[in-house]
N, C-alpha and C. Protein backbone atom coordinates (compact mmCIF):
# COMPACT_ATOMS: atom_id res chain seq x y z
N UNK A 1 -1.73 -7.57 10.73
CA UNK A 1 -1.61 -8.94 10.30
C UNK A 1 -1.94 -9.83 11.51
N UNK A 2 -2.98 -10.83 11.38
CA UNK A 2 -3.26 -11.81 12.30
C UNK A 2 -2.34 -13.04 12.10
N UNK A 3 -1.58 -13.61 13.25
CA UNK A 3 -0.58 -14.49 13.14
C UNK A 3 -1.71 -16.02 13.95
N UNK A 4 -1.63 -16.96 13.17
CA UNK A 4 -2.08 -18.03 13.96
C UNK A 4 -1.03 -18.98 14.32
N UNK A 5 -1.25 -20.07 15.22
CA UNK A 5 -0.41 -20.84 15.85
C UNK A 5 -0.28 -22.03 14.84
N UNK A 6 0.47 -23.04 14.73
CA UNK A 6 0.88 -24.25 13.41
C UNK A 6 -0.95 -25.02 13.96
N UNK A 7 -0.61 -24.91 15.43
CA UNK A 7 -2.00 -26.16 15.68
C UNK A 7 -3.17 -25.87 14.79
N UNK A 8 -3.55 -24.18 14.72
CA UNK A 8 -4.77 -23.56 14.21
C UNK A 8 -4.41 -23.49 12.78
N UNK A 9 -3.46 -23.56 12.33
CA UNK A 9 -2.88 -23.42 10.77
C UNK A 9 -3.61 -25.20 10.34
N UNK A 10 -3.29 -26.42 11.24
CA UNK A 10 -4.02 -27.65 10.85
C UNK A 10 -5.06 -27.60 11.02
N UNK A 11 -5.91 -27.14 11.95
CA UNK A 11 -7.29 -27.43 12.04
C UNK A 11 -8.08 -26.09 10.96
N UNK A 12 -7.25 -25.10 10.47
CA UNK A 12 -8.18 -24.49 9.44
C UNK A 12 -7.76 -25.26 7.82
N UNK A 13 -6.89 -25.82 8.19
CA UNK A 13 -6.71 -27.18 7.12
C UNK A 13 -7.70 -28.62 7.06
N UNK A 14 -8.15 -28.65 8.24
CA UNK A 14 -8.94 -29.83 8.38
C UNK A 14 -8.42 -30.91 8.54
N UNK A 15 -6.85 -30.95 8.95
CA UNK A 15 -6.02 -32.03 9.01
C UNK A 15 -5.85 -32.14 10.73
N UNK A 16 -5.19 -33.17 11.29
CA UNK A 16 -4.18 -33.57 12.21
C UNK A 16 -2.86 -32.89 12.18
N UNK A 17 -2.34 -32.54 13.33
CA UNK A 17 -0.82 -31.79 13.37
C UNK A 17 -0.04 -32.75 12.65
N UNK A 18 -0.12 -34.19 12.89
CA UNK A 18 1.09 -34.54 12.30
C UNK A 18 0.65 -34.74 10.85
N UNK A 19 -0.09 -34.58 10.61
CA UNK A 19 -0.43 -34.61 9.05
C UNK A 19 0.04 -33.07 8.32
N UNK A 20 -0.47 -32.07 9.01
CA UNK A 20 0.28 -30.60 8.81
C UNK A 20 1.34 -30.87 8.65
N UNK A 21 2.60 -31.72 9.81
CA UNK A 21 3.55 -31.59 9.55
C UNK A 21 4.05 -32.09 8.14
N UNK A 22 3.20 -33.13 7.84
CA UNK A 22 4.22 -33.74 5.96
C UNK A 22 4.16 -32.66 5.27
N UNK A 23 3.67 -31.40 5.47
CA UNK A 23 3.13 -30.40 4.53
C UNK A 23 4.19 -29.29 4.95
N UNK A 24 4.77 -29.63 5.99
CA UNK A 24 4.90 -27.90 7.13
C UNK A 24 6.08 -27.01 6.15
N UNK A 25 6.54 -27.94 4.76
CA UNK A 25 7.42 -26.91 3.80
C UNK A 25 6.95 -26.15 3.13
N UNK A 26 5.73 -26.42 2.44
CA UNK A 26 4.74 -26.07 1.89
C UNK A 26 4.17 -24.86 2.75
N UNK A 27 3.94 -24.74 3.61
CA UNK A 27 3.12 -23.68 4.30
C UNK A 27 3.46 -22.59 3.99
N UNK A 28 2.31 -21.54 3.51
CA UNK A 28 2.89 -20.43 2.88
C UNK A 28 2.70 -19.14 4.30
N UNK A 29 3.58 -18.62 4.84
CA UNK A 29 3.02 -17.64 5.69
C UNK A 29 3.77 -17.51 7.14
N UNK A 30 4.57 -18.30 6.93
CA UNK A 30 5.66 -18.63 8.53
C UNK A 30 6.01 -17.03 8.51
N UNK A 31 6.00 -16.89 9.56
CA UNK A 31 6.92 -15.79 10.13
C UNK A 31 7.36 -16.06 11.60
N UNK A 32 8.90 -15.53 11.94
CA UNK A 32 9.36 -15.49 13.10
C UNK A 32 8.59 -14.88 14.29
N UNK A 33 8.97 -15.47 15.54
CA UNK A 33 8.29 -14.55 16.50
C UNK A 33 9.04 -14.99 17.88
N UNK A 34 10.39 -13.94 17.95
CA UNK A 34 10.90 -14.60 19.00
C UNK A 34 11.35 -15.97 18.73
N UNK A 35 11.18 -17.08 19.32
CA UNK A 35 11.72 -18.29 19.35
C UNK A 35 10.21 -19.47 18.42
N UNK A 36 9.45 -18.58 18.04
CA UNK A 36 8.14 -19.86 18.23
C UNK A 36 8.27 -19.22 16.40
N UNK A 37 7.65 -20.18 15.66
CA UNK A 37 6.78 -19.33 14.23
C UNK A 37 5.42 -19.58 14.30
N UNK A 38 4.90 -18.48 13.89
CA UNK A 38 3.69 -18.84 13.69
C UNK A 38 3.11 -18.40 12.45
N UNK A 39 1.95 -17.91 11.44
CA UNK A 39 1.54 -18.07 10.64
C UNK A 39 0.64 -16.76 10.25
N UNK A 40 0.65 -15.87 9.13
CA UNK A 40 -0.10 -14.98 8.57
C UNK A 40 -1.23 -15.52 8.41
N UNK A 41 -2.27 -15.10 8.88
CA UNK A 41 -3.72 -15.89 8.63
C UNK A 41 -4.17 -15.60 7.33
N UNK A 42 -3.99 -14.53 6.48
CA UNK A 42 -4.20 -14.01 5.35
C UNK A 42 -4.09 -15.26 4.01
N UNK A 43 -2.42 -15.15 4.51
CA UNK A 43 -1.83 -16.21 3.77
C UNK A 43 -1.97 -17.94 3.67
N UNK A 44 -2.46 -18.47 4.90
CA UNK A 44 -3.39 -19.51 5.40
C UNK A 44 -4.74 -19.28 4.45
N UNK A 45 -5.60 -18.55 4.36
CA UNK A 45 -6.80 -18.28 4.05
C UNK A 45 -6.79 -18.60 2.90
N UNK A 46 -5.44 -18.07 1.83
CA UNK A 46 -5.22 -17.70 0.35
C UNK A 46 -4.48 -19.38 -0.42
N UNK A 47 -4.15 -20.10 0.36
CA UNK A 47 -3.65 -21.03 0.36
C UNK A 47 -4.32 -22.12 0.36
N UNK A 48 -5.07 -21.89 1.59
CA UNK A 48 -6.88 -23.35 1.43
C UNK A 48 -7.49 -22.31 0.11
N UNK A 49 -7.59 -21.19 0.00
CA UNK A 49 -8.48 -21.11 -1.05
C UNK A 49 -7.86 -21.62 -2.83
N UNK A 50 -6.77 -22.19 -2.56
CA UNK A 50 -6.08 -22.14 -3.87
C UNK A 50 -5.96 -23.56 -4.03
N UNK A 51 -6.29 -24.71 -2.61
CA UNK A 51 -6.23 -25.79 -3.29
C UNK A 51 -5.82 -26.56 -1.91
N UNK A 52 -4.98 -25.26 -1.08
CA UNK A 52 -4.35 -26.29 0.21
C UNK A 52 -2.92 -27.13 -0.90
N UNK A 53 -2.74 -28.11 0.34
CA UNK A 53 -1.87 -28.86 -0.48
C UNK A 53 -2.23 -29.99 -0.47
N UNK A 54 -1.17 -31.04 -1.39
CA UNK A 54 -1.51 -31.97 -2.39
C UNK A 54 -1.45 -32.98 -1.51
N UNK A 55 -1.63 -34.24 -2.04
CA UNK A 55 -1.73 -35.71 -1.55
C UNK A 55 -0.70 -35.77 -1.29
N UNK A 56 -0.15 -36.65 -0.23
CA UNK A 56 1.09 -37.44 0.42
C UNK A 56 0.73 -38.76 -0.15
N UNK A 57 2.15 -39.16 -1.13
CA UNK A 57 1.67 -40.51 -1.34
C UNK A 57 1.85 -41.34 -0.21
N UNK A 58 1.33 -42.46 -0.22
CA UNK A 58 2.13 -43.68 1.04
C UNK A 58 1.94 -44.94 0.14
N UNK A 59 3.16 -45.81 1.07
CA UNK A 59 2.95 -47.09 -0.23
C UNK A 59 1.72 -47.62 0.30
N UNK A 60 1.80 -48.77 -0.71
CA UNK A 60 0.29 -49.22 -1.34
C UNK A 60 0.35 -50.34 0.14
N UNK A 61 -0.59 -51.12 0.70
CA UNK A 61 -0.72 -52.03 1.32
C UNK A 61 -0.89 -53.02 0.90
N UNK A 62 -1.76 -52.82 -0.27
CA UNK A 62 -1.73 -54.21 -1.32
C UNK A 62 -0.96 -54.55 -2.06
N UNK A 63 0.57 -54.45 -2.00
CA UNK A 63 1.66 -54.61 -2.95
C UNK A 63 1.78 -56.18 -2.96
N UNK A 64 1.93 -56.39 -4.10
CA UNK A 64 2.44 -57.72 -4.06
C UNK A 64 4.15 -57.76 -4.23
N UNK A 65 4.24 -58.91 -3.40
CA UNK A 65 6.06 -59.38 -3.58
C UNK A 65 6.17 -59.86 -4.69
C-alpha cells in the first residue's frame, strides 16, 4: 500500500490545503502512522475517480439586507 502525505492527497485533488481541509472528513483512506496520518493512495485514486467531493457552500456576496 502506497501512503501519501494530506499536502499530495490536495494537489491530486487539484485543490489548495486549506481547501482539502473543508473536506479533510470526507477523505476516504487516513491511516495512522506513528504521530502523522497519511493517506492510501489507492483509496485517493478511487475517490477522485468517483466524483472527489462536493461543493462547499459559502454565503452569497450578493445578499441583500
Amino acid at each position: 500500500m502506497n501512503l501519501i502525505t494530506f499536502a499530495q492527497y490536495a494537489r491530486r485533488l487539484g485543490v489548495s490545503e486549506q481547501t482539502a481541509r473543508k473536506f479533510k472528513a470526507e477523505l476516504p483512506g487516513a491511516v495512522r502512522v506513528g504521530r502523522r496520518i497519511k493517506y492510501a493512495e489507492d483509496a485517493v485514486t478511487e475517490f477522485i475517480r468517483r466524483g472527489g467531493c462536493r461543493p462547499v457552500e459559502s454565503p452569497s456576496t450578493n445578499a441583500v439586507a
